[in-house]
C-alpha atoms as a PDB file:
ATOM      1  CA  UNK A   1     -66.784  98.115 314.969  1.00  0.00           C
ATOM      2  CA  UNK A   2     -70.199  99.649 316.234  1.00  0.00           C
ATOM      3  CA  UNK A   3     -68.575 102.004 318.284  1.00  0.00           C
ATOM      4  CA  UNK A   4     -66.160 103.338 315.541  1.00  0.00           C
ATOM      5  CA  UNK A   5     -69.227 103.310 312.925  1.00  0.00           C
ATOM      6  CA  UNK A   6     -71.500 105.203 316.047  1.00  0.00           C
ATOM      7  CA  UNK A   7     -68.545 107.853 315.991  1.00  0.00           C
ATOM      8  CA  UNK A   8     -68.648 107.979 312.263  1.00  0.00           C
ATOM      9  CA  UNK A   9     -72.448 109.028 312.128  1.00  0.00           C
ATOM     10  CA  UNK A  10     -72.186 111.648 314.709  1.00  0.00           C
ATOM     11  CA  UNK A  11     -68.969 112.890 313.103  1.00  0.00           C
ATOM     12  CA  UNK A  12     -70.609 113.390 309.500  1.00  0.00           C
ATOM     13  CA  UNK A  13     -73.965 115.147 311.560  1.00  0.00           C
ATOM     14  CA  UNK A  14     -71.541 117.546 312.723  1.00  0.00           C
ATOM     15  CA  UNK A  15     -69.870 118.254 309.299  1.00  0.00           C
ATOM     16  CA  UNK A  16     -66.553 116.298 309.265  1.00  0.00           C
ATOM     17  CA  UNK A  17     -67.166 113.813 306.094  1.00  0.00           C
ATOM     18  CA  UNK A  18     -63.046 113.035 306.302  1.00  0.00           C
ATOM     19  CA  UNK A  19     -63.132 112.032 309.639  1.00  0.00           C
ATOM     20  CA  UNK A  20     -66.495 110.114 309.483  1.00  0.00           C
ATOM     21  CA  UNK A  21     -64.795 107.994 306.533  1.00  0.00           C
ATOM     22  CA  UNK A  22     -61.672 107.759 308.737  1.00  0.00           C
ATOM     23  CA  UNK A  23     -63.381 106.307 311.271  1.00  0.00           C
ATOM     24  CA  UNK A  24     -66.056 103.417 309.102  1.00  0.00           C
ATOM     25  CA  UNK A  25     -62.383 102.488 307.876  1.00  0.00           C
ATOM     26  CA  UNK A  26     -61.531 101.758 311.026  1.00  0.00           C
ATOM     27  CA  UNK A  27     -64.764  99.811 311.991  1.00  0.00           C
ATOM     28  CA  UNK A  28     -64.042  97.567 308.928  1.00  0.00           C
ATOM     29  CA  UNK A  29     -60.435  96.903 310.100  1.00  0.00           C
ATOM     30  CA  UNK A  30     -62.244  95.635 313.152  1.00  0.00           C
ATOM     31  CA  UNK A  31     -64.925  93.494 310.823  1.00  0.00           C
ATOM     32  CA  UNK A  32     -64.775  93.519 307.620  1.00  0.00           C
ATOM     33  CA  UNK A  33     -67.883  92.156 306.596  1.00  0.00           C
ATOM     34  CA  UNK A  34     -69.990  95.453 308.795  1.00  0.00           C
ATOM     35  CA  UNK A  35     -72.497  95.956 306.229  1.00  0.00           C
ATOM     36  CA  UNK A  36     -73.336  99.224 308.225  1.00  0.00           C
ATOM     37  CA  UNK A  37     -69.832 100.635 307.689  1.00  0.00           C
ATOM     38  CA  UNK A  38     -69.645 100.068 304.093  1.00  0.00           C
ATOM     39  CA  UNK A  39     -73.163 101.409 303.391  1.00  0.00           C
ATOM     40  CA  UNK A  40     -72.078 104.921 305.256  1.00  0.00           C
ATOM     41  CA  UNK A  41     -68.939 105.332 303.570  1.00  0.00           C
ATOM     42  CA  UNK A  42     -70.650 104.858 300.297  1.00  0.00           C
ATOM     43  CA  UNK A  43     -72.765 107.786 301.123  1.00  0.00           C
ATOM     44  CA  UNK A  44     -69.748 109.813 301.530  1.00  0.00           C
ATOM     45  CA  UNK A  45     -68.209 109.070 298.679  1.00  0.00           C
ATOM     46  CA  UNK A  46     -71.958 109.852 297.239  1.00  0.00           C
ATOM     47  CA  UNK A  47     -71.877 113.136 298.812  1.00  0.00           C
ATOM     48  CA  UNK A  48     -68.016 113.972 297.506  1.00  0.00           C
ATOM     49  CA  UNK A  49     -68.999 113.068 294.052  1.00  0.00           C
ATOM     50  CA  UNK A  50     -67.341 110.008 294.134  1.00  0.00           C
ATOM     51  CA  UNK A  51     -69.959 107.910 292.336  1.00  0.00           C
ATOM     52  CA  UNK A  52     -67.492 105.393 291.228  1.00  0.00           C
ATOM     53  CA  UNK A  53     -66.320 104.276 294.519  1.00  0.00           C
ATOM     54  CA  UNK A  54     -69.895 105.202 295.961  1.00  0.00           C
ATOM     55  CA  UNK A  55     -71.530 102.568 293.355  1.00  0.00           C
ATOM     56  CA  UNK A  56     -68.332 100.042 294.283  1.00  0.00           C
ATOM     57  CA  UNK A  57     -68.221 100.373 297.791  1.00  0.00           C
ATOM     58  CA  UNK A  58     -72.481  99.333 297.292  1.00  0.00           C
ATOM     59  CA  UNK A  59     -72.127  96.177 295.493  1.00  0.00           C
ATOM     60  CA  UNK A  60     -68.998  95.701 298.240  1.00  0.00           C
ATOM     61  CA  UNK A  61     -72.111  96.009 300.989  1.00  0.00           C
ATOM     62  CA  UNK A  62     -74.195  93.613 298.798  1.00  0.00           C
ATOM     63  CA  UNK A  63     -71.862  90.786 298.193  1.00  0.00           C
ATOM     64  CA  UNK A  64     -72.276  90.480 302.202  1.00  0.00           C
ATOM     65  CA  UNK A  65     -75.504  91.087 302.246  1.00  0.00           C
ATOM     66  CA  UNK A  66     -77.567  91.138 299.194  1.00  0.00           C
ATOM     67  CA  UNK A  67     -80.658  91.900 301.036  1.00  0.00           C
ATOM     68  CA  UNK A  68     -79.708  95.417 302.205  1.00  0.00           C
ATOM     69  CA  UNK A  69     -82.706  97.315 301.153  1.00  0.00           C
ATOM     70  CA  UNK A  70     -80.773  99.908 301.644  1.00  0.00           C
ATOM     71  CA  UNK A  71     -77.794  99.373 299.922  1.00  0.00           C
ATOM     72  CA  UNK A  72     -80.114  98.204 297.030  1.00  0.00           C
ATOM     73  CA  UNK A  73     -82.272 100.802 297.017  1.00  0.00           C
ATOM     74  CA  UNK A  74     -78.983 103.538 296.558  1.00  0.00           C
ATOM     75  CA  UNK A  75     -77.076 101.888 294.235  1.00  0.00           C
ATOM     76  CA  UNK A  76     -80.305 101.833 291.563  1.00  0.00           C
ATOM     77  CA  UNK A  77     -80.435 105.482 292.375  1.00  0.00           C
ATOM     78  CA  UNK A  78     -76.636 106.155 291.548  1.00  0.00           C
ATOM     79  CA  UNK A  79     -77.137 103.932 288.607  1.00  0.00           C
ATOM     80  CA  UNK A  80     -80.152 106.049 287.481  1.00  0.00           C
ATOM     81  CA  UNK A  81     -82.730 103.319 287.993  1.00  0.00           C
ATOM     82  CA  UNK A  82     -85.879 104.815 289.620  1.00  0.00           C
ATOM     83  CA  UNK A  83     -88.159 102.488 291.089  1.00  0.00           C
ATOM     84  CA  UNK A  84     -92.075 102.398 291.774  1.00  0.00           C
ATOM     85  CA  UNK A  85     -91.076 103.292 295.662  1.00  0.00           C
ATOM     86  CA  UNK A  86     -88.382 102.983 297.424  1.00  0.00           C
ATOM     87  CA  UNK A  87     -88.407  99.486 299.859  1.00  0.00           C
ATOM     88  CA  UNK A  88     -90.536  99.322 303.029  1.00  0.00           C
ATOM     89  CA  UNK A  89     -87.380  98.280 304.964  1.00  0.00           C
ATOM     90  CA  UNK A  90     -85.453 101.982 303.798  1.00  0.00           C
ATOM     91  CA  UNK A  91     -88.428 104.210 304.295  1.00  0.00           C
ATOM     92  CA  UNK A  92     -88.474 102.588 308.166  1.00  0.00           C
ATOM     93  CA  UNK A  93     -84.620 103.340 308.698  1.00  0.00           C
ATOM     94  CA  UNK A  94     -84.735 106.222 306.838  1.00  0.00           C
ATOM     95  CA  UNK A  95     -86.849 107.943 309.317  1.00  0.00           C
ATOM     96  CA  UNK A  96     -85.847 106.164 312.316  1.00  0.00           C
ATOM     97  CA  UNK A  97     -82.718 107.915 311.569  1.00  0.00           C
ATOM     98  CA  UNK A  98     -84.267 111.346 310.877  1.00  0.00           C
ATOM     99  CA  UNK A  99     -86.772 111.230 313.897  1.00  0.00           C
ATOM    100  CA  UNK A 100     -85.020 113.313 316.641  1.00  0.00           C
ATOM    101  CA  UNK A 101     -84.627 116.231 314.838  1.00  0.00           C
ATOM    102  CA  UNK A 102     -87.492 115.399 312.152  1.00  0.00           C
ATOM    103  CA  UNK A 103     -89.182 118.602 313.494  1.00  0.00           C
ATOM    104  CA  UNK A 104     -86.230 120.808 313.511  1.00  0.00           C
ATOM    105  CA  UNK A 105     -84.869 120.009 310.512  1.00  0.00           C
ATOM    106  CA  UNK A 106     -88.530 120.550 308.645  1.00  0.00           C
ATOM    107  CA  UNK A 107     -90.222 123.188 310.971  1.00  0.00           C
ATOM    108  CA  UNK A 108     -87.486 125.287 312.442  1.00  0.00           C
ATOM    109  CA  UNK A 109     -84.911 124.995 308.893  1.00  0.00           C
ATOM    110  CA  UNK A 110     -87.640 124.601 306.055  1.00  0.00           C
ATOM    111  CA  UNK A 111     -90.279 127.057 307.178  1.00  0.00           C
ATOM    112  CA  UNK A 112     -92.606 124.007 306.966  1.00  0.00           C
ATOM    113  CA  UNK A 113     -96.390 124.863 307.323  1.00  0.00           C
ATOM    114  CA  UNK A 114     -98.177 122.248 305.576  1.00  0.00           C
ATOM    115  CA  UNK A 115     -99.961 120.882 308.582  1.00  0.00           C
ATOM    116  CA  UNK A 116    -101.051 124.761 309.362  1.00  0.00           C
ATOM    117  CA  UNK A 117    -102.523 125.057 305.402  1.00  0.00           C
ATOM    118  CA  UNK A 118    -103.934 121.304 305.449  1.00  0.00           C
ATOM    119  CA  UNK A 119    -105.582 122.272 309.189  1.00  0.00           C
ATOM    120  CA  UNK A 120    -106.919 125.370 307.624  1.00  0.00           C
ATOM    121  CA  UNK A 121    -108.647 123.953 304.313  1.00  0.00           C
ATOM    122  CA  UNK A 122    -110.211 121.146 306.245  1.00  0.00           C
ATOM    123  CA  UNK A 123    -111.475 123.593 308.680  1.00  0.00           C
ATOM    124  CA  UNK A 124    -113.119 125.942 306.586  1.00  0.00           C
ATOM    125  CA  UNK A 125    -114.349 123.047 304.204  1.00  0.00           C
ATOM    126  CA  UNK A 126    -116.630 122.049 307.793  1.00  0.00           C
ATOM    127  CA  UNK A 127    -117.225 124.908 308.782  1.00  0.00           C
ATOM    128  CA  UNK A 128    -115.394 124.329 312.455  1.00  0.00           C
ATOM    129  CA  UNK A 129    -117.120 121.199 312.499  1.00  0.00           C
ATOM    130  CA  UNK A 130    -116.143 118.448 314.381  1.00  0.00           C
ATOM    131  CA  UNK A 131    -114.055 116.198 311.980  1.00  0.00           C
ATOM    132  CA  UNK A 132    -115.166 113.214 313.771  1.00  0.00           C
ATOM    133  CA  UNK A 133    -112.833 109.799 314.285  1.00  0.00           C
ATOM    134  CA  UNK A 134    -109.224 110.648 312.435  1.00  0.00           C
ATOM    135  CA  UNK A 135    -106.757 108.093 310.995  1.00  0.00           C
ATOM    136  CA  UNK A 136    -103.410 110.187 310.079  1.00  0.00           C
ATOM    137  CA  UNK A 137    -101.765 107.687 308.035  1.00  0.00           C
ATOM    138  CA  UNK A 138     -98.006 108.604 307.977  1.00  0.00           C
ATOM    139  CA  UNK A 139     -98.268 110.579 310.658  1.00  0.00           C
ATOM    140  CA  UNK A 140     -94.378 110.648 311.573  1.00  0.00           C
ATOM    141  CA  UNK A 141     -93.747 113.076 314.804  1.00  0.00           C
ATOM    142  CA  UNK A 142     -97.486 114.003 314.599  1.00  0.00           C
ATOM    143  CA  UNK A 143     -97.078 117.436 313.300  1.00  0.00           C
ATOM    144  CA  UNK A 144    -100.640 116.780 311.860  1.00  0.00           C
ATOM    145  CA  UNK A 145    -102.176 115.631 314.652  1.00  0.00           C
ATOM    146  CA  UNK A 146    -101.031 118.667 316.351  1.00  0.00           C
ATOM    147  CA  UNK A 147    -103.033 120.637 313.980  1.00  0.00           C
ATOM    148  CA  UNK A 148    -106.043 118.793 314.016  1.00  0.00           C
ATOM    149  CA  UNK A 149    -106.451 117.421 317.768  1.00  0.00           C
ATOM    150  CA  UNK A 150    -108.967 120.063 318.886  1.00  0.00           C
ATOM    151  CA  UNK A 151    -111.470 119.334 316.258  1.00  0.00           C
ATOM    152  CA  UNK A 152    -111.288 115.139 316.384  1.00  0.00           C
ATOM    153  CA  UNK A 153    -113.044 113.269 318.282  1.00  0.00           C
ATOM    154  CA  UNK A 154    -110.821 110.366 318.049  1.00  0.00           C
ATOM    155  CA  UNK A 155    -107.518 110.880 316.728  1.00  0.00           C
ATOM    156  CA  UNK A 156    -104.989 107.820 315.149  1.00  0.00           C
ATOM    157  CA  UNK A 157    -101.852 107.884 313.991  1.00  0.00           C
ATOM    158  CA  UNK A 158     -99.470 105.739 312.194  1.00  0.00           C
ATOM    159  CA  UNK A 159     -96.141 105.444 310.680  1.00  0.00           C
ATOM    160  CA  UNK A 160     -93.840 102.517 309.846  1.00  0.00           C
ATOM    161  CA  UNK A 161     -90.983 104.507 311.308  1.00  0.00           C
ATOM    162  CA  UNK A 162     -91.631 103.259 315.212  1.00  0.00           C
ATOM    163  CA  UNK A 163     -88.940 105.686 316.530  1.00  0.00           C
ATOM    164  CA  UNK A 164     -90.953 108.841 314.791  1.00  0.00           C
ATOM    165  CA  UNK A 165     -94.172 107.125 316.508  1.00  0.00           C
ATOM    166  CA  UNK A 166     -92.338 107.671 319.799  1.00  0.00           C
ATOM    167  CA  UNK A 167     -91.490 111.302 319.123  1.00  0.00           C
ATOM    168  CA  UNK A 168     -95.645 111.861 318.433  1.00  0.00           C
ATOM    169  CA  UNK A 169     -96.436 109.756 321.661  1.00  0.00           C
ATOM    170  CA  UNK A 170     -93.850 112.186 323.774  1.00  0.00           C
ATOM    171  CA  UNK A 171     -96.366 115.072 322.589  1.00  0.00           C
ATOM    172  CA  UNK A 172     -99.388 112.740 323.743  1.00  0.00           C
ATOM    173  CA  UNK A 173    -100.766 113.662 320.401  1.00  0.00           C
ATOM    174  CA  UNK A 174    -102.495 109.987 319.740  1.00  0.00           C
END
Protein backbone atom coordinates (compact mmCIF):
# COMPACT_ATOMS: atom_id res chain seq x y z
CA UNK A 1 0.00 0.00 0.00
CA UNK A 2 3.04 2.44 0.68
CA UNK A 3 4.60 1.61 -2.37
CA UNK A 4 1.46 2.17 -4.60
CA UNK A 5 0.65 5.51 -2.51
CA UNK A 6 4.83 6.44 -2.97
CA UNK A 7 4.05 5.98 -6.84
CA UNK A 8 0.95 8.04 -6.52
CA UNK A 9 2.86 11.19 -5.09
CA UNK A 10 5.57 11.12 -7.59
CA UNK A 11 3.01 10.52 -10.34
CA UNK A 12 0.82 13.73 -9.42
CA UNK A 13 4.56 15.84 -9.03
CA UNK A 14 5.01 14.96 -12.50
CA UNK A 15 1.49 16.02 -13.73
CA UNK A 16 -0.56 12.78 -14.13
CA UNK A 17 -3.58 13.45 -11.47
CA UNK A 18 -5.50 10.21 -13.31
CA UNK A 19 -2.86 7.99 -12.78
CA UNK A 20 -1.90 9.23 -9.24
CA UNK A 21 -5.71 8.47 -8.27
CA UNK A 22 -5.35 5.15 -10.14
CA UNK A 23 -2.74 4.17 -8.21
CA UNK A 24 -4.05 5.46 -4.11
CA UNK A 25 -7.03 3.17 -5.42
CA UNK A 26 -4.92 0.58 -5.65
CA UNK A 27 -3.06 1.14 -2.27
CA UNK A 28 -6.55 1.01 -0.61
CA UNK A 29 -7.39 -2.33 -2.33
CA UNK A 30 -4.26 -3.41 -0.53
CA UNK A 31 -5.51 -1.63 2.99
CA UNK A 32 -8.31 -0.06 3.19
CA UNK A 33 -8.06 1.76 6.22
CA UNK A 34 -4.41 3.83 4.62
CA UNK A 35 -5.31 7.07 5.95
CA UNK A 36 -2.43 8.39 3.65
CA UNK A 37 -4.17 7.14 0.49
CA UNK A 38 -7.46 8.56 1.18
CA UNK A 39 -6.10 11.97 2.26
CA UNK A 40 -4.16 12.23 -1.37
CA UNK A 41 -6.96 11.26 -3.40
CA UNK A 42 -9.06 13.81 -1.69
CA UNK A 43 -6.67 16.38 -2.86
CA UNK A 44 -7.23 15.30 -6.30
CA UNK A 45 -10.55 15.35 -6.35
CA UNK A 46 -9.85 18.99 -4.61
CA UNK A 47 -7.75 19.93 -7.44
CA UNK A 48 -10.46 18.52 -10.27
CA UNK A 49 -13.16 20.45 -8.63
CA UNK A 50 -14.60 17.64 -7.18
CA UNK A 51 -15.42 19.13 -3.77
CA UNK A 52 -18.12 16.70 -3.12
CA UNK A 53 -16.14 13.62 -3.24
CA UNK A 54 -13.02 15.74 -2.00
CA UNK A 55 -15.12 16.71 1.33
CA UNK A 56 -16.43 12.74 1.36
CA UNK A 57 -13.41 11.04 0.70
CA UNK A 58 -12.11 13.53 4.10
CA UNK A 59 -14.57 12.49 6.59
CA UNK A 60 -13.80 8.75 4.85
CA UNK A 61 -9.94 9.55 6.18
CA UNK A 62 -11.42 10.73 9.55
CA UNK A 63 -13.70 7.96 10.48
CA UNK A 64 -10.17 6.00 10.59
CA UNK A 65 -8.48 8.43 12.01
CA UNK A 66 -10.11 11.39 13.49
CA UNK A 67 -6.92 12.89 14.53
CA UNK A 68 -5.52 13.59 11.05
CA UNK A 69 -4.56 17.15 11.41
CA UNK A 70 -4.41 17.05 8.14
CA UNK A 71 -7.39 15.69 6.97
CA UNK A 72 -9.06 18.06 9.56
CA UNK A 73 -7.44 20.91 8.76
CA UNK A 74 -8.69 20.49 4.67
CA UNK A 75 -11.96 19.53 5.08
CA UNK A 76 -12.75 23.00 7.29
CA UNK A 77 -11.11 24.67 4.37
CA UNK A 78 -13.42 22.97 1.66
CA UNK A 79 -16.23 23.59 4.02
CA UNK A 80 -15.27 27.32 4.22
CA UNK A 81 -14.30 27.25 7.88
CA UNK A 82 -11.09 29.30 8.40
CA UNK A 83 -9.34 28.77 11.47
CA UNK A 84 -6.96 30.94 13.80
CA UNK A 85 -3.89 28.77 12.12
CA UNK A 86 -3.72 25.92 10.60
CA UNK A 87 -2.48 22.76 13.18
CA UNK A 88 1.17 22.44 14.26
CA UNK A 89 1.09 18.79 13.04
CA UNK A 90 0.10 20.16 9.05
CA UNK A 91 2.45 23.08 8.99
CA UNK A 92 5.37 20.23 9.94
CA UNK A 93 4.22 17.83 7.00
CA UNK A 94 3.39 20.45 4.94
CA UNK A 95 6.90 21.51 4.58
CA UNK A 96 8.55 18.33 5.12
CA UNK A 97 6.89 17.62 1.94
CA UNK A 98 7.85 20.88 0.18
CA UNK A 99 11.56 20.90 1.47
CA UNK A 100 13.58 19.48 -1.50
CA UNK A 101 12.57 21.76 -3.89
CA UNK A 102 11.42 24.57 -1.27
CA UNK A 103 14.12 26.75 -2.96
CA UNK A 104 13.30 26.01 -6.47
CA UNK A 105 9.92 26.22 -6.35
CA UNK A 106 10.16 29.89 -4.44
CA UNK A 107 13.57 31.25 -5.77
CA UNK A 108 14.06 29.85 -9.21
CA UNK A 109 9.77 29.82 -10.16
CA UNK A 110 8.52 32.86 -7.95
CA UNK A 111 11.30 35.37 -8.46
CA UNK A 112 11.46 35.33 -4.62
CA UNK A 113 13.73 38.11 -3.10
CA UNK A 114 12.44 38.75 0.22
CA UNK A 115 15.50 37.62 2.08
CA UNK A 116 17.61 40.07 -0.45
CA UNK A 117 15.00 43.24 0.57
CA UNK A 118 14.78 42.08 4.40
CA UNK A 119 18.97 41.77 4.24
CA UNK A 120 19.01 45.15 2.71
CA UNK A 121 16.65 47.22 5.19
CA UNK A 122 18.34 45.71 8.17
CA UNK A 123 21.59 46.63 6.73
CA UNK A 124 21.15 50.08 6.03
CA UNK A 125 18.99 50.53 9.30
CA UNK A 126 22.86 49.63 11.11
CA UNK A 127 24.67 51.08 9.08
CA UNK A 128 26.81 47.67 8.10
CA UNK A 129 26.89 47.06 11.62
CA UNK A 130 27.37 43.93 13.06
CA UNK A 131 23.81 42.56 13.86
CA UNK A 132 25.13 40.73 16.73
CA UNK A 133 23.65 37.05 18.03
CA UNK A 134 20.61 36.10 15.39
CA UNK A 135 17.62 33.82 16.10
CA UNK A 136 15.79 33.24 12.53
CA UNK A 137 12.68 31.84 13.75
CA UNK A 138 11.10 29.90 10.80
CA UNK A 139 13.98 29.77 9.12
CA UNK A 140 12.97 26.78 6.67
CA UNK A 141 16.02 26.04 4.04
CA UNK A 142 17.81 29.11 5.54
CA UNK A 143 17.34 31.40 2.67
CA UNK A 144 17.61 34.12 5.45
CA UNK A 145 20.43 33.06 7.01
CA UNK A 146 22.08 33.10 3.74
CA UNK A 147 21.47 36.72 3.58
CA UNK A 148 22.45 37.67 6.84
CA UNK A 149 25.50 35.25 7.81
CA UNK A 150 28.26 37.78 7.09
CA UNK A 151 27.01 40.38 9.41
CA UNK A 152 26.02 37.89 12.64
CA UNK A 153 28.00 37.04 14.99
CA UNK A 154 26.06 34.10 16.02
CA UNK A 155 23.53 32.89 13.78
CA UNK A 156 20.26 30.36 14.88
CA UNK A 157 17.84 28.93 13.07
CA UNK A 158 14.68 27.11 13.55
CA UNK A 159 11.77 25.54 11.96
CA UNK A 160 9.28 22.85 13.01
CA UNK A 161 9.68 21.31 9.59
CA UNK A 162 13.00 19.04 10.60
CA UNK A 163 13.46 17.93 6.93
CA UNK A 164 13.68 21.88 5.77
CA UNK A 165 16.23 22.17 8.89
CA UNK A 166 18.31 19.57 7.05
CA UNK A 167 18.22 21.35 3.71
CA UNK A 168 19.70 24.75 5.79
CA UNK A 169 22.30 22.45 7.63
CA UNK A 170 23.49 20.99 3.95
CA UNK A 171 24.35 24.84 3.25
CA UNK A 172 26.17 24.95 6.79
CA UNK A 173 24.19 28.09 7.20
CA UNK A 174 23.54 27.55 11.22
Amino acid sequence: AKAYNNLGVAIKEDGDIDEALRLYKKALLVCPNYTEALTNMALIFKDKGDTKQAISTYHQALRINPHSAEARHLLASLKGQTPKSAPRDYVEVLFDRYASKFDVSLVAHLDYTVPKLLKDAIIHQIQNKSLGSVLDIGCGTGLVGQEVRRYSQRLEGVDVSSKMLMQAQSKDIY
